[in-house]
Structure formats: structure tokens, C-alpha cells
Protein backbone atom coordinates (compact mmCIF):
# COMPACT_ATOMS: atom_id res chain seq x y z
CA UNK A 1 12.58 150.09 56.97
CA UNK A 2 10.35 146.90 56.19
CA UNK A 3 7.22 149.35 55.99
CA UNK A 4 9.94 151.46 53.04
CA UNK A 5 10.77 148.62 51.05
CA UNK A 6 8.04 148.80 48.29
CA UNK A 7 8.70 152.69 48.50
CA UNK A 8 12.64 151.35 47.59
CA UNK A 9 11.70 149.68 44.23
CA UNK A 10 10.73 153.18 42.89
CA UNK A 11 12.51 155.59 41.99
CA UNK A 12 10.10 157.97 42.04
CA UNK A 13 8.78 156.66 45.52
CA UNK A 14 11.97 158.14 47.28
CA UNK A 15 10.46 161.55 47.92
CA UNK A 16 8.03 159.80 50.07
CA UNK A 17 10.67 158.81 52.31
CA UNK A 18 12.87 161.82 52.91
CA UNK A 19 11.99 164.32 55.43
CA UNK A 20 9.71 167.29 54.29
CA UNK A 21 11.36 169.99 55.70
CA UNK A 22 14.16 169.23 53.31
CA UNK A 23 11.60 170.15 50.34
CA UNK A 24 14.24 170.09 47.57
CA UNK A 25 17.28 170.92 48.79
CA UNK A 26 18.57 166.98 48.20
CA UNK A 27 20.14 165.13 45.35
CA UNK A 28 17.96 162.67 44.67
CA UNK A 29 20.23 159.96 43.39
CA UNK A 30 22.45 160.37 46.73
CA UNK A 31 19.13 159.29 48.69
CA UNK A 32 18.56 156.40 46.85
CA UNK A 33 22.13 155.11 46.84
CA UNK A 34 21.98 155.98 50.72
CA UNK A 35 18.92 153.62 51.15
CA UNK A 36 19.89 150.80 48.85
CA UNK A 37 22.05 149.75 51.83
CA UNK A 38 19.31 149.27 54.12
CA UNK A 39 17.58 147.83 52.09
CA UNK A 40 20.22 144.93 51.24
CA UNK A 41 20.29 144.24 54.97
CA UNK A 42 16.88 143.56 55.21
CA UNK A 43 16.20 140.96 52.20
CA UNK A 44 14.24 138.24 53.17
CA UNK A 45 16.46 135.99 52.75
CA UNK A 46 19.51 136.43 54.59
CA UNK A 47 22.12 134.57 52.82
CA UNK A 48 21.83 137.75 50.08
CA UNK A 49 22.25 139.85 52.68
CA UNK A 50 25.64 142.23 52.99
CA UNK A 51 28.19 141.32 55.58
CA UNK A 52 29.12 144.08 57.69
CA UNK A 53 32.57 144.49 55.82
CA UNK A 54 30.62 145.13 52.67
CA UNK A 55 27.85 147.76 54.56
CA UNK A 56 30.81 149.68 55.97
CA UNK A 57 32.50 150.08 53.01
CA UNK A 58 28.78 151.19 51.15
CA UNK A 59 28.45 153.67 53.50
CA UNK A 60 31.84 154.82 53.25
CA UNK A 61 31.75 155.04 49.83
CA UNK A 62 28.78 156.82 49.75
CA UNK A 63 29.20 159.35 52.23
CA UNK A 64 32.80 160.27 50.74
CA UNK A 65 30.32 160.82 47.38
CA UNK A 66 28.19 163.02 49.41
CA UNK A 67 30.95 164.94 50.85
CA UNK A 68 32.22 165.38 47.40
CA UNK A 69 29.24 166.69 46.26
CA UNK A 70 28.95 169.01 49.15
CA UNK A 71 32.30 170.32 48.51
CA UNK A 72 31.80 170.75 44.82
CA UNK A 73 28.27 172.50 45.82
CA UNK A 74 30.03 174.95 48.08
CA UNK A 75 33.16 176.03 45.87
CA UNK A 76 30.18 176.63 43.08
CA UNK A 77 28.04 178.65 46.07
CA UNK A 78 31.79 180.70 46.48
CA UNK A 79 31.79 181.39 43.18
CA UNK A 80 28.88 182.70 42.59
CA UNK A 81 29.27 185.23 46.08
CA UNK A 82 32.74 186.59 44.30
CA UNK A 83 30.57 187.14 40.86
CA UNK A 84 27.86 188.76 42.80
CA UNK A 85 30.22 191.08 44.52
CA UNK A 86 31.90 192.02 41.49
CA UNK A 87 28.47 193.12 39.73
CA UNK A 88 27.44 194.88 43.02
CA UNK A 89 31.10 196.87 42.15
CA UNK A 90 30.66 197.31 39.00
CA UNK A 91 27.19 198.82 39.70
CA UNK A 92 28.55 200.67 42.88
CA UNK A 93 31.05 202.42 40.09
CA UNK A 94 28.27 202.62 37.48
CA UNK A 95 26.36 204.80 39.82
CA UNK A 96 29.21 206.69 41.03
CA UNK A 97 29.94 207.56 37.66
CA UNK A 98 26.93 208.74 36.45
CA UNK A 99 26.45 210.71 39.56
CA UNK A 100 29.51 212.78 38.80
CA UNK A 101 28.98 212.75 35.24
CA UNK A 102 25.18 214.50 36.60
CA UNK A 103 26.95 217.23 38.75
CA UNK A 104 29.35 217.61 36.16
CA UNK A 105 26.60 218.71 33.98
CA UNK A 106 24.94 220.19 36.31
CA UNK A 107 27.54 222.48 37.75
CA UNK A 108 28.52 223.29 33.78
């Protein structure tokens, strides 16, 4: 964490610190209020430093925002899986149709 903390004054910085293999698949403003506790527990001076009461209720806090997000994210990821299998239905009938409309003609 002490080798982060200049990486923790930028905001930009913060996709130096977050595993790879996640590429993008992160909200970046989640990460960074994630790390700001860490880095109020290791200030230099430790007066300024968060009592434990405080950290627990940061990370509380921010993992019920997470979890909100996640939960938002996945009712939006149902969503669009009902909308997709409605157009694959729609096509499904769209082809139907025009197949019988063909051998309709075709038999005519």
C-alpha cells in the first residue's frame, strides 16, 4: 500500500493498481472509493488516521454501493436476455412466415 500511495493521488493512476485480468470490466470510481480507505489508514501521521469504527463503516458503505451496482448491472444484463429473445422470436416467426408465404407461391 505505501509503494500505491502516489498511484492514490491520481485518478488516472488507478488502472495501474487493479489487476489486469480484469481489463475493463470495473467501475472505476468504485476502485477508487475502495482504496481511499487504505489509504486513510496509512497517513503518516497517525492522529488523521480512521479509527476502526469509521473503516468498518467505509467499507460497509462501500461494498453495499458495489452490491448495488452489481444488482442494478444484472437486472439491466436480464433485460437485455428477455429483449434478445424476443427479437430471436420475432425473427424465428419472420422466417417462418416467409417460408410459407414461399411454398405458398410455390405450390400456386
Amino acid at each position: 500500500m505505501l509503494q500505491a500511495r502516489p498511484l492514490l493521488k491520481s485518478d488516472h493512476a488507478i488502472r495501474e493498481l487493479v489487476d489486469p485480468r480484469l481489463r475493463s470490466s470495473y467501475v472505476e470510481h468504485e476502485i477508487y472509493d475502495m482504496l481511499q480507505c487504505p489509504f486513510l489508514c496509512i497517513r503518516r501521521d497517525p492522529h488523521t488516521r480512521p479509527r476502526m469504527s469509521q473503516v468498518l463503516r467505509m467499507l460497509e458503505w462501500t461494498s453495499s454501493q458495489i452490491c448495488l451496482s452489481m444488482l442494478e448491472l444484472l437486472g439491466a444484463v436480464k433485460r437485455i436476455r428477455r429483449a434478445t429473445e424476443a427479437i430471436k422470436l420475432n425473427i424465428s416467426v419472420m422466417i417462418l412466415a416467409e417460408n410459407i408465404s414461399s411454398y405458398t407461391m410455390y405450390k400456386e
